[in-house]
C-alpha atoms as a PDB file:
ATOM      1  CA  UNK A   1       0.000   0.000   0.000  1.00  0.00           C
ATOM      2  CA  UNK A   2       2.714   2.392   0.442  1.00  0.00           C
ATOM      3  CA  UNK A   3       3.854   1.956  -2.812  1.00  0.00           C
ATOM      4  CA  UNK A   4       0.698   2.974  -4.349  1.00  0.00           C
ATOM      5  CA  UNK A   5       0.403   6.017  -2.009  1.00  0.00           C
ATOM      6  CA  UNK A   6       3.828   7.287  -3.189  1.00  0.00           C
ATOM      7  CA  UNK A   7       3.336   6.317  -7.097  1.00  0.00           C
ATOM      8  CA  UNK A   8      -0.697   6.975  -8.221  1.00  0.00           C
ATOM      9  CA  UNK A   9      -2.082  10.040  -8.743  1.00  0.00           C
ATOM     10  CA  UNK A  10      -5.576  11.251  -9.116  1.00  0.00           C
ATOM     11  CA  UNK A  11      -7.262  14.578  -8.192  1.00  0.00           C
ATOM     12  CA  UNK A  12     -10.141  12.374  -7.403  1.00  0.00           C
ATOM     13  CA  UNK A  13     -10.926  10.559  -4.102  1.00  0.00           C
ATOM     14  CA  UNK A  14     -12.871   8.137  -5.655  1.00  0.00           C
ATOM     15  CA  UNK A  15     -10.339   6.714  -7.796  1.00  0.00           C
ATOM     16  CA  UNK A  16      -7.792   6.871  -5.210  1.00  0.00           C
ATOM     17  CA  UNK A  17     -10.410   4.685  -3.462  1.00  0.00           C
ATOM     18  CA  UNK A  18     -10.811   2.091  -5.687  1.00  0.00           C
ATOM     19  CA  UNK A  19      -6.983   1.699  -6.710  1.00  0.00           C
ATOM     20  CA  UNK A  20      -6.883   0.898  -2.742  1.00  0.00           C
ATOM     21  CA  UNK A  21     -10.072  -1.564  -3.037  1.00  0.00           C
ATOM     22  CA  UNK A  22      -8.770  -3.264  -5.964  1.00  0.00           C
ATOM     23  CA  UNK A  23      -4.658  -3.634  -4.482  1.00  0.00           C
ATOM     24  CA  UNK A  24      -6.266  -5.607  -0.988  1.00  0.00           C
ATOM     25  CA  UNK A  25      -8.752  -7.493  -3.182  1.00  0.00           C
ATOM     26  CA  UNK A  26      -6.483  -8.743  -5.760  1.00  0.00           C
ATOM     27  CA  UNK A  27      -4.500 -10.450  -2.685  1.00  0.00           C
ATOM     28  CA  UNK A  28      -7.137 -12.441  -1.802  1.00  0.00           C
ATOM     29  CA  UNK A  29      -9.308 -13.121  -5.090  1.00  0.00           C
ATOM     30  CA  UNK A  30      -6.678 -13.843  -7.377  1.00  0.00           C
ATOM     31  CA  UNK A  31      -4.074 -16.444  -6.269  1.00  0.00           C
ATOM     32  CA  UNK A  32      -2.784 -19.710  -7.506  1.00  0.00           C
ATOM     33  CA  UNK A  33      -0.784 -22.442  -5.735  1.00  0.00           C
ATOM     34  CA  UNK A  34      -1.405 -20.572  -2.837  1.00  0.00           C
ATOM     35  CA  UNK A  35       0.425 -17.513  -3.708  1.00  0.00           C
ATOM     36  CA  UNK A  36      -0.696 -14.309  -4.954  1.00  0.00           C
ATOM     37  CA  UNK A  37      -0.539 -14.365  -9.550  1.00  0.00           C
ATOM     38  CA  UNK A  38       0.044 -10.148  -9.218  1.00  0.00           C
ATOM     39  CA  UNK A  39       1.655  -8.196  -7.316  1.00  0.00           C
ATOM     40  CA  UNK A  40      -1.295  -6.500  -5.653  1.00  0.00           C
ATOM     41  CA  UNK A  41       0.089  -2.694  -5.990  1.00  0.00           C
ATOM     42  CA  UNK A  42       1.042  -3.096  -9.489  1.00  0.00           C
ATOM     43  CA  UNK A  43      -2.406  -4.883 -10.117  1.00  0.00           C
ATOM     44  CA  UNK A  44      -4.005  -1.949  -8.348  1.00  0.00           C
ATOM     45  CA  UNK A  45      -1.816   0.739 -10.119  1.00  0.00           C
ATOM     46  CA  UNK A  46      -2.559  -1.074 -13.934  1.00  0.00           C
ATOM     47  CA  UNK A  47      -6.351  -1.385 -13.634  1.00  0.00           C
ATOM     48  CA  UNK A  48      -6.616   2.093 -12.112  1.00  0.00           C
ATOM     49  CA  UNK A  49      -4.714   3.566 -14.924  1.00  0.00           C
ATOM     50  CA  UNK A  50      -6.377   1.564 -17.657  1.00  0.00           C
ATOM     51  CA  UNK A  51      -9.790   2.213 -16.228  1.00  0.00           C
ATOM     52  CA  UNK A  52      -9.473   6.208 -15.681  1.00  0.00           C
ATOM     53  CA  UNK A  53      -7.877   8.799 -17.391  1.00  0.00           C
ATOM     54  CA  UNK A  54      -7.562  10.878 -14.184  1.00  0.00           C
ATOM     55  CA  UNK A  55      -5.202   8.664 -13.144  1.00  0.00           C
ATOM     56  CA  UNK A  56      -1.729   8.410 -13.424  1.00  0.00           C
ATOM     57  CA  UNK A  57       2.199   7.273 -12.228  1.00  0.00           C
ATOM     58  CA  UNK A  58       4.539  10.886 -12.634  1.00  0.00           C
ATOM     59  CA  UNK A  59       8.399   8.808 -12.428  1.00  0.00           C
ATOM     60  CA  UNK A  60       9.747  12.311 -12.185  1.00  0.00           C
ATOM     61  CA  UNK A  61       7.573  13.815  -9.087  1.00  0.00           C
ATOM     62  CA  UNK A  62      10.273  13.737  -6.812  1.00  0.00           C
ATOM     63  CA  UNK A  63      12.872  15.314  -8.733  1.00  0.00           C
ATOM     64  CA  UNK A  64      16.216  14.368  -9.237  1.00  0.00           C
ATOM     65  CA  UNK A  65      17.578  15.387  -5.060  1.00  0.00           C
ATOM     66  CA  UNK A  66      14.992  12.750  -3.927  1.00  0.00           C
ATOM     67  CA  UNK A  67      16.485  10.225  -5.670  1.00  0.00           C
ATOM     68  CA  UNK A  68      19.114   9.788  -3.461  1.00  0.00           C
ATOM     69  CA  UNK A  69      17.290  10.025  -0.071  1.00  0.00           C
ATOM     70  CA  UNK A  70      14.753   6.945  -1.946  1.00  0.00           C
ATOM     71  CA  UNK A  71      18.481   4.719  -2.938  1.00  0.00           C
ATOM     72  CA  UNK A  72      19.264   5.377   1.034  1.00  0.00           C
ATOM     73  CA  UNK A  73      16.005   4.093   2.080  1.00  0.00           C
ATOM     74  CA  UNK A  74      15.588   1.560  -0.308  1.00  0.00           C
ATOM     75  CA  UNK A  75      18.794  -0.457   0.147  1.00  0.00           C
ATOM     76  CA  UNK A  76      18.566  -0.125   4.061  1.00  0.00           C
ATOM     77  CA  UNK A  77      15.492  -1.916   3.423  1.00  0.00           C
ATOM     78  CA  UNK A  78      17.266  -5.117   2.293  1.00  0.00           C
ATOM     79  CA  UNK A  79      19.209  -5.085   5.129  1.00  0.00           C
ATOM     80  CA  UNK A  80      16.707  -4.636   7.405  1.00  0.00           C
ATOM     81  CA  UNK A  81      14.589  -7.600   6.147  1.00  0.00           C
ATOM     82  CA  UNK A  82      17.674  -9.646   5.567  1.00  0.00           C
ATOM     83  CA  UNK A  83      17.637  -9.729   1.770  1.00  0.00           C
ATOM     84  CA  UNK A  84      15.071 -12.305   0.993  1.00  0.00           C
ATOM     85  CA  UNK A  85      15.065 -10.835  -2.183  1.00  0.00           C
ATOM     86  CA  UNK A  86      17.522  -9.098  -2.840  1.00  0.00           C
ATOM     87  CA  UNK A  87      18.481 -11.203  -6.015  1.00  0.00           C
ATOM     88  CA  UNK A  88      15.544 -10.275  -7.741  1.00  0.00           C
ATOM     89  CA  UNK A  89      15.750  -6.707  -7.040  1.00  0.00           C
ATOM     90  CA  UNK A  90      20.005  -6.651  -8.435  1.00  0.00           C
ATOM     91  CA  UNK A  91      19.254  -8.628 -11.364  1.00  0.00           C
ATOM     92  CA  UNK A  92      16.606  -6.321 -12.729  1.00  0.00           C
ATOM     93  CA  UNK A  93      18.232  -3.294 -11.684  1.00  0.00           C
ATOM     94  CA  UNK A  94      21.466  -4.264 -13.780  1.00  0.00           C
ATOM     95  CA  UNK A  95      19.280  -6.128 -16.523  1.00  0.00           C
ATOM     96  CA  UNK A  96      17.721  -2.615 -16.674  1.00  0.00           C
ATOM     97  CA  UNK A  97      20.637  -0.670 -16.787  1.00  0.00           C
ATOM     98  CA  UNK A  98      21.752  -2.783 -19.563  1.00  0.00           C
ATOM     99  CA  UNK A  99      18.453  -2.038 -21.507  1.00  0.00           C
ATOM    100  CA  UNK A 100      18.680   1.796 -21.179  1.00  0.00           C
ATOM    101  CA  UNK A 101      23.167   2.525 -21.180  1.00  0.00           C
ATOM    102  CA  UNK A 102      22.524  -0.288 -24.301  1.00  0.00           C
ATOM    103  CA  UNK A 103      19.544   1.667 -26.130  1.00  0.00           C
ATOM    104  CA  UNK A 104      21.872   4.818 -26.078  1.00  0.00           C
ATOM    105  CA  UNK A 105      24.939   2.695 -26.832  1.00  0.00           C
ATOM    106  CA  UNK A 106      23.050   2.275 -29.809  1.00  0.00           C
ATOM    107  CA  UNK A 107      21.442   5.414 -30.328  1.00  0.00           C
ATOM    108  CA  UNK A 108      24.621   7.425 -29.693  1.00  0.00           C
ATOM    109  CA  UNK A 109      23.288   9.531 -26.801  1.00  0.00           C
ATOM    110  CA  UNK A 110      25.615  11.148 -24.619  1.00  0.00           C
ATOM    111  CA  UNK A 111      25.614   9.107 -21.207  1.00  0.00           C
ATOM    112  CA  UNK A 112      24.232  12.157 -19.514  1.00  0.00           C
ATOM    113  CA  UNK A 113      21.019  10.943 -20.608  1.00  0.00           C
ATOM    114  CA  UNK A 114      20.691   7.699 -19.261  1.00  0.00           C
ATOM    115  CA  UNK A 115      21.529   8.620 -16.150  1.00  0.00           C
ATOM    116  CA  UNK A 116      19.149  10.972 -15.742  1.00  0.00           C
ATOM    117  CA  UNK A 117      16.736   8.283 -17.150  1.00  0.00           C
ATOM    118  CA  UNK A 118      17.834   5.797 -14.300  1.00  0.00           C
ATOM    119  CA  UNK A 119      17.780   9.024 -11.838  1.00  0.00           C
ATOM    120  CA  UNK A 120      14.029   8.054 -10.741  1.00  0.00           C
ATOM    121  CA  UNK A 121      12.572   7.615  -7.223  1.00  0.00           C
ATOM    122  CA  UNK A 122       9.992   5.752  -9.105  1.00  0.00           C
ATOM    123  CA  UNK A 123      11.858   3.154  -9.801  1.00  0.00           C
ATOM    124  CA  UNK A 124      13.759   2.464  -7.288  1.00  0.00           C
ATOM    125  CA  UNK A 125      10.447   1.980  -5.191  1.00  0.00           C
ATOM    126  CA  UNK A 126       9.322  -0.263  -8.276  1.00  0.00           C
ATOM    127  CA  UNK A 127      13.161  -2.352  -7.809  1.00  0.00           C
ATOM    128  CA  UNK A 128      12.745  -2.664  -4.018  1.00  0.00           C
ATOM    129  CA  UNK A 129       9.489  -2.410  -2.595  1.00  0.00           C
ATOM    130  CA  UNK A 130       7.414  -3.717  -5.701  1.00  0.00           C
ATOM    131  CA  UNK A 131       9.176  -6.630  -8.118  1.00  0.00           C
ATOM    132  CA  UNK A 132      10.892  -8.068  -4.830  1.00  0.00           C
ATOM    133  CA  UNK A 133       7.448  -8.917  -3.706  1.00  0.00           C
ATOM    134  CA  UNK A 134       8.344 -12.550  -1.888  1.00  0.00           C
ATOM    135  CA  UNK A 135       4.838 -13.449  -2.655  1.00  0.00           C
ATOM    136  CA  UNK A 136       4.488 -13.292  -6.461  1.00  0.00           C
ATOM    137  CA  UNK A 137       8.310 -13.822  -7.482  1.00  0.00           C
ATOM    138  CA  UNK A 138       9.487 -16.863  -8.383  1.00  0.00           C
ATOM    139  CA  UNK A 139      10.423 -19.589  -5.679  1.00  0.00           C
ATOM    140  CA  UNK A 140      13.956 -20.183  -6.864  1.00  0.00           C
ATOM    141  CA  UNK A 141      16.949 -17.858  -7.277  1.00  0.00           C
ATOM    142  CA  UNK A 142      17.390 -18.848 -10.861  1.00  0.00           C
ATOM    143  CA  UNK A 143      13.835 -18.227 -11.496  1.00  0.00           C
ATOM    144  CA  UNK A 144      13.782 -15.139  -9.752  1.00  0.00           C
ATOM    145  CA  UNK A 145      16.664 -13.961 -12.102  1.00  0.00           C
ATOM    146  CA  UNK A 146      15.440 -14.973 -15.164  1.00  0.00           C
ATOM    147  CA  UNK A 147      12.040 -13.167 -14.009  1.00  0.00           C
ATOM    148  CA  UNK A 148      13.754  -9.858 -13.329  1.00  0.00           C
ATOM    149  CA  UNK A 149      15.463  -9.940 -16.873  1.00  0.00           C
ATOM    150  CA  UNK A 150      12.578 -10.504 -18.294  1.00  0.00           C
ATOM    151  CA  UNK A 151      10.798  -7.540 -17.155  1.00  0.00           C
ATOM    152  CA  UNK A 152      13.287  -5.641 -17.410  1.00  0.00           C
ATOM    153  CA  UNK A 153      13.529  -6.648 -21.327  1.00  0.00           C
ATOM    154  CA  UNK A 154       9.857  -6.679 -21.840  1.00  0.00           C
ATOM    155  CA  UNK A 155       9.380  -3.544 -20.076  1.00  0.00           C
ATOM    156  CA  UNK A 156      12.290  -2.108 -22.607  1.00  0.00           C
ATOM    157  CA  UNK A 157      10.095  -3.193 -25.674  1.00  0.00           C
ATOM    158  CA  UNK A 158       6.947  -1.398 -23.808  1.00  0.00           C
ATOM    159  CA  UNK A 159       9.226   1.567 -23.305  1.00  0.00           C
ATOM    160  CA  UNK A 160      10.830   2.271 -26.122  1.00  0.00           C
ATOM    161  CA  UNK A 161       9.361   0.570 -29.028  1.00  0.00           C
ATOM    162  CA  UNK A 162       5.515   1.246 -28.041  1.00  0.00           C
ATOM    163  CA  UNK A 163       6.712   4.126 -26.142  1.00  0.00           C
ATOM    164  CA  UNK A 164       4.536   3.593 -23.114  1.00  0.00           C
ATOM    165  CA  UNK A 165       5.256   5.438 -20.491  1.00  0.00           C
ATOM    166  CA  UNK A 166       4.234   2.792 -18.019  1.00  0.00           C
ATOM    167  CA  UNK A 167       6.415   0.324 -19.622  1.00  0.00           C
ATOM    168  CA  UNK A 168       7.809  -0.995 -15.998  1.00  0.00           C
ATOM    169  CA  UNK A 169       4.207  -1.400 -14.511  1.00  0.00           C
ATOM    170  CA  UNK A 170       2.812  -3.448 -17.572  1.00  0.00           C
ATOM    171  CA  UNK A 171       5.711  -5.363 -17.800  1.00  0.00           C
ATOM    172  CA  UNK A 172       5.601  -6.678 -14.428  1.00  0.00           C
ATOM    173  CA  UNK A 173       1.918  -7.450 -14.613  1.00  0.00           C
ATOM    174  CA  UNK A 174       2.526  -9.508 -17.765  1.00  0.00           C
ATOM    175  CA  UNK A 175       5.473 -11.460 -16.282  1.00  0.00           C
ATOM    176  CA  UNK A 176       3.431 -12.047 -13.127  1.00  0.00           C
ATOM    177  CA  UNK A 177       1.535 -14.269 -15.649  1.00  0.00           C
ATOM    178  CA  UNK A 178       4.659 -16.614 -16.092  1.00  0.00           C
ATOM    179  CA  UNK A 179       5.223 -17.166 -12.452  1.00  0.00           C
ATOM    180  CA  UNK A 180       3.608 -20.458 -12.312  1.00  0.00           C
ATOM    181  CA  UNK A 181       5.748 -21.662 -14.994  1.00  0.00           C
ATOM    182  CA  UNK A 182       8.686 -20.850 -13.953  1.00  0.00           C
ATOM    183  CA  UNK A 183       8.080 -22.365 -10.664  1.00  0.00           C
ATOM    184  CA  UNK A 184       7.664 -25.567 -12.243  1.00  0.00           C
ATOM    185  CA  UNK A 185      10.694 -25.756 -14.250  1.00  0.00           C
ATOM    186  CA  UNK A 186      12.418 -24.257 -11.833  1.00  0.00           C
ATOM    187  CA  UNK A 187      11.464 -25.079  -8.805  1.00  0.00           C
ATOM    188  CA  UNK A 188      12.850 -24.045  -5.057  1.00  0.00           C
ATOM    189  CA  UNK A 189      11.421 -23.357  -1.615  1.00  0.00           C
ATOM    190  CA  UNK A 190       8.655 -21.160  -1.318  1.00  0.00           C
ATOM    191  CA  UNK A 191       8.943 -18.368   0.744  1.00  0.00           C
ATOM    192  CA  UNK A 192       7.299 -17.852   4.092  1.00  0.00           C
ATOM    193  CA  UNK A 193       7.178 -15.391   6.991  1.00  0.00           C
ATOM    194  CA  UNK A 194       9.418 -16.090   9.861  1.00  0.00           C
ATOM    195  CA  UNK A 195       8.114 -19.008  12.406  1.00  0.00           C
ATOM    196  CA  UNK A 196       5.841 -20.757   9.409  1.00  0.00           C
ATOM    197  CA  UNK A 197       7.004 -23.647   7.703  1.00  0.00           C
ATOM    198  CA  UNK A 198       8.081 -23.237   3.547  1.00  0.00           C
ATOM    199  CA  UNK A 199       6.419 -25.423   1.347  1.00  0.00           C
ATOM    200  CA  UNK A 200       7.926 -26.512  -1.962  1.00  0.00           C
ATOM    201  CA  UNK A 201       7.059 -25.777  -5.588  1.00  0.00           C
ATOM    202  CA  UNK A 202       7.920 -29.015  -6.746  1.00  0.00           C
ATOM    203  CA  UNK A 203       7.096 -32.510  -4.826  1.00  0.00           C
ATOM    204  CA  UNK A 204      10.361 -33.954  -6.080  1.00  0.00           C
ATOM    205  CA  UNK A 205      11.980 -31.079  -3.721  1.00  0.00           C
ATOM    206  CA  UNK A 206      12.934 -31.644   0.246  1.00  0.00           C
ATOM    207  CA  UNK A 207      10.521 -29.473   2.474  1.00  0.00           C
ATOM    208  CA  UNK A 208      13.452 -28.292   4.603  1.00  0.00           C
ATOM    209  CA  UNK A 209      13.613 -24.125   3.668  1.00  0.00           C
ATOM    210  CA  UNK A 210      16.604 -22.700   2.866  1.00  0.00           C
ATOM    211  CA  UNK A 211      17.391 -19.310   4.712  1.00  0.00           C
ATOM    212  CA  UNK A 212      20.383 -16.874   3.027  1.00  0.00           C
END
């Protein structure tokens, strides 16, 4: 929820309302295997933004000073909550990087550019407080990886090849989709909250969880 407080905007209440209504439902109503298929605030954020034009993500609303106060907060957050996911968070951040320092590789830009374009609070509360979501990742590390590369490659098409401004958001929700598959090809323990017991993505697998 406190990504979609700092990321949607609306001048209308209502809206704001049911982005909220539609984030805790999508937790509960849409699940498989026991673990949620979206992540609920980029569920919430995607309807909303589909449904209503007064609503809408601003990547820049911060400014560039904010930036670093949201990189402070965001990796003291990993280390807080012991990095449970902290591999899906680094492999899309660098797969991303890749994308952007590639498209202006190619493009010819000066590197000024890209670095403003990576210079978001938006995304870093999309790297660590939305796609690290230990509920709709992948069970595995591997899987996890290959997840995060491919949103950040899909969200790279969305971006700058259908020029959506959302690219990130959509890209995420459409990956989300995949989740089940990749936990079966790749499966690993799933996670769970501190004091329950894991259960395992794949029979074959030992139930025994594996901390970091």
């Amino acid at each position: 929820m406190l990504s979609l407080c700092l990321l949607l905007r609306s001048d209308s209440l209502a809206i704001a309302a049911f982005a909220a209504l539609v984030t805790i439902a999508s937790k509960f109503l849409i699940r498989s295997q026991g673990k949620h298929v979206f992540n609920p605030t980029n569920f919430g954020l995607v309807v909303t933004i589909l449904l209503f034009d007064g609503a809408w993500v601003s990547p820049g609303q911060w400014g560039s000073l904010a930036f670093f106060g949201f990189l402070v907060a965001s990796v003291g957050s990993l280390v807080i909550h012991r990095a449970e996911r902290s591999d899906v968070t680094w492999a899309f951040l660098f797969s991303w990087c890749a994308v952007v320092f590639g498209r202006a590789a190619w493009l010819g830009d000066p590197w000024p550019i890209p670095l403003h374009q990576l210079s978001s609070g938006a995304l870093l509360v999309f790297a660590f407080f939305m796609i690290s979501d230990p509920k709709t990742t992948p069970d595995s590390r591997t899987g996890r990886i290959v997840f995060a590369v491919c949103v950040a490659v899909l969200g790279g098409f969305f971006r700058y090849v259908l020029f959506e401004p959302n690219a990130l958001l959509y890209s995420l929700a459409a990956c989300c989709l995949a989740v089940p598959l990749v936990d079966r090809f790749l499966p690993g323990a799933r996670f769970a909250w501190p004091g329950l017991p894991a259960i395992e993505s794949h029979p074959s697998l030992a139930t025994e969880r594996r901390h970091p």
